[in-house]
Protein backbone atom coordinates (compact mmCIF):
# COMPACT_ATOMS: atom_id res chain seq x y z
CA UNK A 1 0.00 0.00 0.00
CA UNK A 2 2.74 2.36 0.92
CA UNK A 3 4.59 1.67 -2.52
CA UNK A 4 1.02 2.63 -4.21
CA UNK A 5 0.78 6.16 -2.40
CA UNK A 6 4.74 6.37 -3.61
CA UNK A 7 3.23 5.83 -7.26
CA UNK A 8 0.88 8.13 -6.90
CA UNK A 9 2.83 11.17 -5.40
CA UNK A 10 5.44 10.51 -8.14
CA UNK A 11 2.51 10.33 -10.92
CA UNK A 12 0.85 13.14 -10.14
CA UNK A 13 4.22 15.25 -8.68
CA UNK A 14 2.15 15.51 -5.11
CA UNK A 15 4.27 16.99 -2.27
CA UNK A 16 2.17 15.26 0.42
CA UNK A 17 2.80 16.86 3.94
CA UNK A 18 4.71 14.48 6.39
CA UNK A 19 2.64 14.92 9.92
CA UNK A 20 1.11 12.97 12.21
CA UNK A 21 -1.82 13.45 11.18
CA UNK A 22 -1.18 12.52 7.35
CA UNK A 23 0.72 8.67 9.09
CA UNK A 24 -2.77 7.99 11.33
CA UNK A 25 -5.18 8.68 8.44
CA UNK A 26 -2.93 6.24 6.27
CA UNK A 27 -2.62 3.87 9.20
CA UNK A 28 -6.76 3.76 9.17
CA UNK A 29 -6.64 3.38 5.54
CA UNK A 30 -3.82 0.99 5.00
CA UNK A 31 -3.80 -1.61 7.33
CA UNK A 32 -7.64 -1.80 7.77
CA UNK A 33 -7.51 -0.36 11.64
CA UNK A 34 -10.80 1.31 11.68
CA UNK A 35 -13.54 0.95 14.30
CA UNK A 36 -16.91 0.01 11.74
CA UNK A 37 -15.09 -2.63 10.05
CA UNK A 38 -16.73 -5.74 10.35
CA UNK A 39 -14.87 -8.89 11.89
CA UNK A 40 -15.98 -12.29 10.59
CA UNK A 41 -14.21 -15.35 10.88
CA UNK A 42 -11.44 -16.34 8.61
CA UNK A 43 -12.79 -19.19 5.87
CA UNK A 44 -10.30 -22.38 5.49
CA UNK A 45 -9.07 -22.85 1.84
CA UNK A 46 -10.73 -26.03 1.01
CA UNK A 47 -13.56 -25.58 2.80
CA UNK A 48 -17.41 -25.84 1.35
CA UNK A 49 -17.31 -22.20 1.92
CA UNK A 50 -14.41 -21.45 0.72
CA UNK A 51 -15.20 -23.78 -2.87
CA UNK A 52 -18.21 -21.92 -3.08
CA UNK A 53 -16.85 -18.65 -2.74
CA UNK A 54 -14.08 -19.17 -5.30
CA UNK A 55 -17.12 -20.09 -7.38
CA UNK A 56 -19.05 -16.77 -6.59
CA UNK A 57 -16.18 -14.57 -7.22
CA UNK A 58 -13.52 -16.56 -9.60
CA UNK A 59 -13.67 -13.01 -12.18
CA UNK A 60 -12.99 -11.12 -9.61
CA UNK A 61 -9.82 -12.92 -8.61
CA UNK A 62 -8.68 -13.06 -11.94
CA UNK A 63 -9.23 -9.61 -12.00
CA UNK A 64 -6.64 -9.17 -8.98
CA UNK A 65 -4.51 -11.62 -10.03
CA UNK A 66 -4.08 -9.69 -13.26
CA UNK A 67 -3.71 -6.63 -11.22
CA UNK A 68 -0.72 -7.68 -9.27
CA UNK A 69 0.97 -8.62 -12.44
CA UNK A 70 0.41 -5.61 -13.55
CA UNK A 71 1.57 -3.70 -10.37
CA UNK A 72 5.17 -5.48 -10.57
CA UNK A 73 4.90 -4.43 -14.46
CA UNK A 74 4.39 -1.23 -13.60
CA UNK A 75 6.84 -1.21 -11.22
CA UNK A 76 9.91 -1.38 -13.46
CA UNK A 77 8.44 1.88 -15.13
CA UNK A 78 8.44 3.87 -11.75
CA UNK A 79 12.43 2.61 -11.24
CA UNK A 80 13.41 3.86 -14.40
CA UNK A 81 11.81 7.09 -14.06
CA UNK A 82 13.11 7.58 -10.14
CA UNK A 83 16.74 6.79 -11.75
CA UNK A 84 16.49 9.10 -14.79
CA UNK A 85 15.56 12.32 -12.55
């Protein structure tokens, strides 16, 4: 997550502020530490549940499969860039 807000500032030459306040927000947003999120028990790969929610959702992990490939791809182009400046 913190290497996609690096993306970002480079992309779109932001000059974020470095507080306190800026680190908590991101610490919410990040890592999921907010107080309405919703805690349910963790599914077992293998599990009826689990089979049928691969079923119920097997585009949208392709989708983020694809996405992480194309993260590291992307990643190479951010490199270069960082090196040529």
């Amino acid at each position: 997550k913190a290497e996609s807000m690096r993306r970002l500032e480079m992309l779109f030459d932001v000059k974020a502020e470095k507080s306190q306040r800026r680190y908590d927000c991101q610490e919410k947003l990040w890592y999921w530490d907010w107080p309405g999120k919703n805690r349910h028990e963790q599914v077992l790969e293998g599990s009826e549940a689990w089979n049928r929610l691969y079923e119920q959702n097997s585009f949208d992990i392709r989708l983020y499969e694809y996405a992480r490939e194309l993260f590291k791809a992307q990643g190479k182009l951010f490199q270069t860039s960082v090196t040529e400046e």
